[in-house]
Protein backbone atom coordinates (compact mmCIF):
# COMPACT_ATOMS: atom_id res chain seq x y z
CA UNK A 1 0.00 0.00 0.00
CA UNK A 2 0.91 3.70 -0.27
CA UNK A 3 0.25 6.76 0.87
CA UNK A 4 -1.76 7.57 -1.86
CA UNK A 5 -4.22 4.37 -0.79
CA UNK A 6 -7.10 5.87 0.47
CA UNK A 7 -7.70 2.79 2.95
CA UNK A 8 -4.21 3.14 4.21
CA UNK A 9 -5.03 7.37 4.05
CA UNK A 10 -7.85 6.93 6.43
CA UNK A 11 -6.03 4.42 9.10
CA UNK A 12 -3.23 7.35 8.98
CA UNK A 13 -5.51 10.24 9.87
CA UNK A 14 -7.40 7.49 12.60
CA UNK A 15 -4.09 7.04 14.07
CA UNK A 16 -3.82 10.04 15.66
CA UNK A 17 -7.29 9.28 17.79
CA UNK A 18 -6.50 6.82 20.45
CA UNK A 19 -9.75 6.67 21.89
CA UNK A 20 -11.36 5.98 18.88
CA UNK A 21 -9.26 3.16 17.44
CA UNK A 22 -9.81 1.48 20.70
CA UNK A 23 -13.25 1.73 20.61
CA UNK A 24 -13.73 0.34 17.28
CA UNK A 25 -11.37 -2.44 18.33
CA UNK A 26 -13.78 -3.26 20.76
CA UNK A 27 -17.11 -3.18 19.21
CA UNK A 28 -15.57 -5.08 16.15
CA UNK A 29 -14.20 -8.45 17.00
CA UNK A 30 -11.59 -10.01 15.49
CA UNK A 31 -13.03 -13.12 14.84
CA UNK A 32 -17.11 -14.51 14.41
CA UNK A 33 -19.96 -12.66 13.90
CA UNK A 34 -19.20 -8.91 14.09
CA UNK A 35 -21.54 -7.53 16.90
CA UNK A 36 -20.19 -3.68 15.72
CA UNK A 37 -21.96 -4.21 11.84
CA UNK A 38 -25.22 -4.17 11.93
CA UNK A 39 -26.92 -4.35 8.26
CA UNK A 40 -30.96 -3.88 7.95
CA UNK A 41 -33.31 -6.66 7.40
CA UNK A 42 -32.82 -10.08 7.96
CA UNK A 43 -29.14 -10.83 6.58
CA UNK A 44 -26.52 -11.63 9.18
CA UNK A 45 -23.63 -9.45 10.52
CA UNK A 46 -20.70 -9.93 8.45
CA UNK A 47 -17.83 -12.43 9.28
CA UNK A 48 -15.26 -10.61 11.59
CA UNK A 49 -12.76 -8.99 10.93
CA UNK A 50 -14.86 -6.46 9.28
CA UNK A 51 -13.36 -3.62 7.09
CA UNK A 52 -13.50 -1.22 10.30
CA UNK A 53 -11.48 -3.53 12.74
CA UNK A 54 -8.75 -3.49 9.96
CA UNK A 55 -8.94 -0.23 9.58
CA UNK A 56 -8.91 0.47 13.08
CA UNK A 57 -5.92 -2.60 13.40
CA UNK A 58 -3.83 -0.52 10.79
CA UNK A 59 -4.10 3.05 12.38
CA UNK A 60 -3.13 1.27 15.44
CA UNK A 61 -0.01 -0.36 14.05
CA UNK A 62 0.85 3.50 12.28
CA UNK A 63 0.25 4.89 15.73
CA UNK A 64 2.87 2.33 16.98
CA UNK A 65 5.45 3.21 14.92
CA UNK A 66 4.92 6.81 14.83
CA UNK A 67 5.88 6.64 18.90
CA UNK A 68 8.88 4.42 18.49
CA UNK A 69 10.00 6.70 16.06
CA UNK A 70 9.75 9.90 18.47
CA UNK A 71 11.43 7.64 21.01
C-alpha cells in the first residue's frame, strides 16, 4: 500500500485518535460474527474482521510506529 491508498489514508488520519481506534477495536471483534456491523433486514452481521477492525488494526499499528520513532 501507499500513501496515496485511500484505505491506508484513512487508518493514517485514525491514528492520531486513540480513543477511537480502541473503541472500534472493541465493538468489532476479530473473529465470528461482528456484533459492531449491523446491516438492515434479515441478513446476518458480516464475518469478523470487518473492514473497520482493519482499519482500526492498521491506524493502530501506524500509531505504533509513529511513537517508536519519536522515542
Amino acid at each position: 500500500m501507499t500513501d496515496a491508498d485511500p484505505f491506508t489514508a484513512f487508518a493514517a488520519e485514525l491514528s492520531r485518535n486513540l480513543p477511537l481506534i480502541t473503541r472500534l477495536l472493541a465493538e468489532h471483534p476479530a473473529s465470528g460474527p461482528c456484533t459492531g456491523c449491523r446491516l438492515p433486514g434479515p441478513q446476518g452481521a458480516p464475518s469478523a474482521p470487518c473492514g473497520v477492525r482493519n482499519v482500526a488494526a492498521l491506524a493502530l499499528t501506524i500509531r505504533s510506529a509513529r511513537e517508536r520513532r519519536t522515542e
